[in-house]
N, C-alpha and C. Protein backbone atom coordinates (compact mmCIF):
# COMPACT_ATOMS: atom_id res chain seq x y z
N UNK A 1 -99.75 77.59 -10.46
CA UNK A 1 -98.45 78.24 -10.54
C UNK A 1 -98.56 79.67 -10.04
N UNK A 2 -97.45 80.20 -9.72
CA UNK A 2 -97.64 81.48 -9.34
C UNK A 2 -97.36 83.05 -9.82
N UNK A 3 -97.93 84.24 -10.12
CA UNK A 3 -98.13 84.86 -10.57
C UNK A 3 -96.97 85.91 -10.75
N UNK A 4 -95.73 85.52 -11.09
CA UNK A 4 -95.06 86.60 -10.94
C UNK A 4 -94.90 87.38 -11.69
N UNK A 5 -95.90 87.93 -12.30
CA UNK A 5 -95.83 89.45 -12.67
C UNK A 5 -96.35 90.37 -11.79
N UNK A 6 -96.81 89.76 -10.56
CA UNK A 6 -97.45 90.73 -9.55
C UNK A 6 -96.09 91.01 -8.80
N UNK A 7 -96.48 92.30 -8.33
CA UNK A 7 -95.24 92.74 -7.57
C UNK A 7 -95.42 92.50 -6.23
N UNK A 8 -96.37 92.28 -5.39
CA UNK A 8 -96.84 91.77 -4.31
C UNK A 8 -95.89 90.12 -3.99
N UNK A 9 -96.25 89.63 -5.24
CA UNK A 9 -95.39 88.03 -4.92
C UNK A 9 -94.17 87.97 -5.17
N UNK A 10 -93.77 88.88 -6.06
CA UNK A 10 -92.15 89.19 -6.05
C UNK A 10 -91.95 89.80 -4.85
N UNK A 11 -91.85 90.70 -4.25
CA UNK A 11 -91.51 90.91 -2.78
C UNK A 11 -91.99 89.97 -1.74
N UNK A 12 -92.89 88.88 -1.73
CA UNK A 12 -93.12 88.00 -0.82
C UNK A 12 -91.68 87.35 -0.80
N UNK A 13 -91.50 86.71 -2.12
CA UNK A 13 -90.38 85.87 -2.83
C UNK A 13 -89.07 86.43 -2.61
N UNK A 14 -88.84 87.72 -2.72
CA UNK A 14 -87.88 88.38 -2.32
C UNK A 14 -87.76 88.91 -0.74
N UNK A 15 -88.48 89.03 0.22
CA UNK A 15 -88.25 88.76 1.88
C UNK A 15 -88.07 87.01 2.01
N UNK A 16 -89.00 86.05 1.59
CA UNK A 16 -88.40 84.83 1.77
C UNK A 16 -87.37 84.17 1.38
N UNK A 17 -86.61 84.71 0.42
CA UNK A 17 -84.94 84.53 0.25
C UNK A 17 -84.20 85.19 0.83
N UNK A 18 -84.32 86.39 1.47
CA UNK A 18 -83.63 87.25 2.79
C UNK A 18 -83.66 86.53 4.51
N UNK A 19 -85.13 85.76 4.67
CA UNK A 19 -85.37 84.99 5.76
C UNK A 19 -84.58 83.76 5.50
N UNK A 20 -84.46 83.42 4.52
CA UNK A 20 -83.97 82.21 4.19
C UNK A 20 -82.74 81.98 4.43
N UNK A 21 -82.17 83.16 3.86
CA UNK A 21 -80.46 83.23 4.08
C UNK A 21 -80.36 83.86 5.44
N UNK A 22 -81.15 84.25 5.99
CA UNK A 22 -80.54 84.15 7.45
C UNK A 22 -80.75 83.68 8.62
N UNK A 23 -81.59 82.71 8.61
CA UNK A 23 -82.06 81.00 8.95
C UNK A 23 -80.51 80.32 8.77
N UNK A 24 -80.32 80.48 7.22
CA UNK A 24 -79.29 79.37 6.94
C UNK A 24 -78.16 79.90 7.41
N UNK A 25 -77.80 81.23 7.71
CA UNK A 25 -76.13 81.75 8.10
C UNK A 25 -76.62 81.09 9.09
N UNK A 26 -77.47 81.50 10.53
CA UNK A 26 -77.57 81.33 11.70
C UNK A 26 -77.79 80.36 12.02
N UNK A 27 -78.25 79.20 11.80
CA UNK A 27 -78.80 77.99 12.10
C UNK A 27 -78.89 76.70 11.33
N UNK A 28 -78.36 76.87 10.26
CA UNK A 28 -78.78 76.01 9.06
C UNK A 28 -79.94 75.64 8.37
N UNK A 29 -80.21 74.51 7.79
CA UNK A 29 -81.43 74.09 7.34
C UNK A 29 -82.51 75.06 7.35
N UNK A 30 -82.24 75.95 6.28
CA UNK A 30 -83.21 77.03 5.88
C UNK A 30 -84.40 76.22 4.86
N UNK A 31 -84.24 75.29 4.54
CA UNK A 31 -85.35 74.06 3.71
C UNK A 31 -86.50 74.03 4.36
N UNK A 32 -86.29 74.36 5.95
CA UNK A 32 -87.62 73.88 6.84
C UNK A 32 -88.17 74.98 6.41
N UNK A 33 -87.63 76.06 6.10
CA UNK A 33 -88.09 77.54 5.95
C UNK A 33 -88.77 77.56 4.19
N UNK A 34 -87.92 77.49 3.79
CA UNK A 34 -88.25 78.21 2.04
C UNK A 34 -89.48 77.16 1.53
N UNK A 35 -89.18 76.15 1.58
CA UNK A 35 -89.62 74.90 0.52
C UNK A 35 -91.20 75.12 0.97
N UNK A 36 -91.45 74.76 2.38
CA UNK A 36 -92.85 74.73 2.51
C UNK A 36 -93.81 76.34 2.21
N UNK A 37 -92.54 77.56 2.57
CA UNK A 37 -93.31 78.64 1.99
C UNK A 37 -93.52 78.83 0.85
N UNK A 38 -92.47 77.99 -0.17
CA UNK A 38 -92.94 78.20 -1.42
C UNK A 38 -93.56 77.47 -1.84
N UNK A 39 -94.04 75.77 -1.57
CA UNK A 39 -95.37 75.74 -1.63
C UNK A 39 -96.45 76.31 -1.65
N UNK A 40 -96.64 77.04 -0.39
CA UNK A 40 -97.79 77.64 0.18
C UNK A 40 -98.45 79.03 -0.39
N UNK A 41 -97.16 79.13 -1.31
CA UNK A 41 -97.08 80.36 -2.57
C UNK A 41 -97.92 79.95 -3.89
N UNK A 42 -97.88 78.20 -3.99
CA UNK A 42 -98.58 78.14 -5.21
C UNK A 42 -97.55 77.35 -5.91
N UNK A 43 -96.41 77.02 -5.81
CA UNK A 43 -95.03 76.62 -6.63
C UNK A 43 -95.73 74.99 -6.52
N UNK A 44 -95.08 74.63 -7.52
CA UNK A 44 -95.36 72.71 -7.39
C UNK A 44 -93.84 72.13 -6.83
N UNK A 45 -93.82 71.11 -5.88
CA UNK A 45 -93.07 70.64 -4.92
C UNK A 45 -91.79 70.60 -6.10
N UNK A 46 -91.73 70.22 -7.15
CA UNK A 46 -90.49 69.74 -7.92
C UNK A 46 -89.52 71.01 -7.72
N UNK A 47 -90.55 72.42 -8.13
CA UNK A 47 -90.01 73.39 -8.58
C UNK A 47 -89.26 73.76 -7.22
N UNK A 48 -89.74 73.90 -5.81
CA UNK A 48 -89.93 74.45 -4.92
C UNK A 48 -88.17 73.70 -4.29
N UNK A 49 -88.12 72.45 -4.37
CA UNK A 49 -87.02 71.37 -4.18
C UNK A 49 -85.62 71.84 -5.27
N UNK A 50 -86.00 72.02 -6.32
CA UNK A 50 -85.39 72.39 -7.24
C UNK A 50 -84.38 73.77 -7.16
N UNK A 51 -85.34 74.29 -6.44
CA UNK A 51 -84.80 75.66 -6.42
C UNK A 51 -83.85 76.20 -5.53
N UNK A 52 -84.44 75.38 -4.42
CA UNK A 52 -83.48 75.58 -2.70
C UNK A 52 -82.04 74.41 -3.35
N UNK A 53 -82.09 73.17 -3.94
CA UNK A 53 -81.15 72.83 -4.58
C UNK A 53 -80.26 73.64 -5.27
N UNK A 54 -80.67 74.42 -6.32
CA UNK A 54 -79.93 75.23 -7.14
C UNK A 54 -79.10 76.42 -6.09
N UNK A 55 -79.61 77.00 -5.11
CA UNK A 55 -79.59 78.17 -4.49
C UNK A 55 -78.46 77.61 -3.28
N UNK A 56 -78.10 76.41 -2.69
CA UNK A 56 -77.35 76.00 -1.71
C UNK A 56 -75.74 75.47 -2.47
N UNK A 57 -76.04 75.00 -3.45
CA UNK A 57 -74.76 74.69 -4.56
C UNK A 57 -73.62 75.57 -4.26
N UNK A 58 -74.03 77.33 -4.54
CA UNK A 58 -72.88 78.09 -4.70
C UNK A 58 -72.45 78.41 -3.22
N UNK A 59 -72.92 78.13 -2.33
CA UNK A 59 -73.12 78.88 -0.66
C UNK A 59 -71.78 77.08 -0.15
N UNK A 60 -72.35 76.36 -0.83
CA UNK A 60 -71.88 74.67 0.26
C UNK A 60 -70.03 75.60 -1.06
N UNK A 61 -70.05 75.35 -2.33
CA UNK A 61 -69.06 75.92 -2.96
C UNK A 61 -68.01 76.92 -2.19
N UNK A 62 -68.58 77.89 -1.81
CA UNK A 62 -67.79 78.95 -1.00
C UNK A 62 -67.47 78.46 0.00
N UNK A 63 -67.89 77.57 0.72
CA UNK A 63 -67.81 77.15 1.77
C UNK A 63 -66.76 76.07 1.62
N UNK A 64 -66.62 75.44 0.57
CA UNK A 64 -65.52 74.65 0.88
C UNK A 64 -64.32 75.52 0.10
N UNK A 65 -64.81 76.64 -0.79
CA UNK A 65 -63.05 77.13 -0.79
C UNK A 65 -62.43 77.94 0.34
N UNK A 66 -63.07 78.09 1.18
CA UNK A 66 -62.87 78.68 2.36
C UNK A 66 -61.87 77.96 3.52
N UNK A 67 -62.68 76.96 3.43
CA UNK A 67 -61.99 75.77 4.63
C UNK A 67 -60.97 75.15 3.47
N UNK A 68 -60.61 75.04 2.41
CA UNK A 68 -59.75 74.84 1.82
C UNK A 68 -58.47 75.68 1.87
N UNK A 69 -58.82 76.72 1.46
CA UNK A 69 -58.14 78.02 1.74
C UNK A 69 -57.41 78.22 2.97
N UNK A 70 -58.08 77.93 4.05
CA UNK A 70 -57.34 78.14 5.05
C UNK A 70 -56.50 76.93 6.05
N UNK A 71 -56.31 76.00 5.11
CA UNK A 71 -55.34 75.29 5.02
C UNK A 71 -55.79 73.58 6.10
N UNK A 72 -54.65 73.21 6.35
CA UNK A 72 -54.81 72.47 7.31
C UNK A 72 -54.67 72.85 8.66
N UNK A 73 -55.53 71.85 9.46
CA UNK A 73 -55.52 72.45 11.39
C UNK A 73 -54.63 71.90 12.32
């Protein structure tokens, strides 16, 4: 597991959620991005799956009150 009381891996963790989200504005599928780096951090696959799950929920959310919002085309 990984050590986050070091501040070294909290700022790893914190630039790879900044890369992440802007993978995913620009291109999508930021998963190819996060999941295997946070493996490679030490995370176990459940957690790592788990997390990019939790983190895309509120983003796909906004995203459909948006295109909701702006009506029919």
């Amino acid at each position: 597991m990984v050590d986050l009381s070091s501040p070294f891996n909290l700022l790893v963790l914190l630039l790879l959620g900044v890369f992440g989200g802007v993978v995913s504005t620009m291109v999508g599928g930021s998963i190819l991005v996060v999941v295997p780096a946070m493996l490679a951090l030490g995370f176990p696959i459940t957690v790592a799956i788990a997390t990019y799950g939790v983190a895309i929920l509120p983003a796909g959310m906004v995203g459909a009150f948006a295109d909701w919002r702006s009506g029919p085309r």
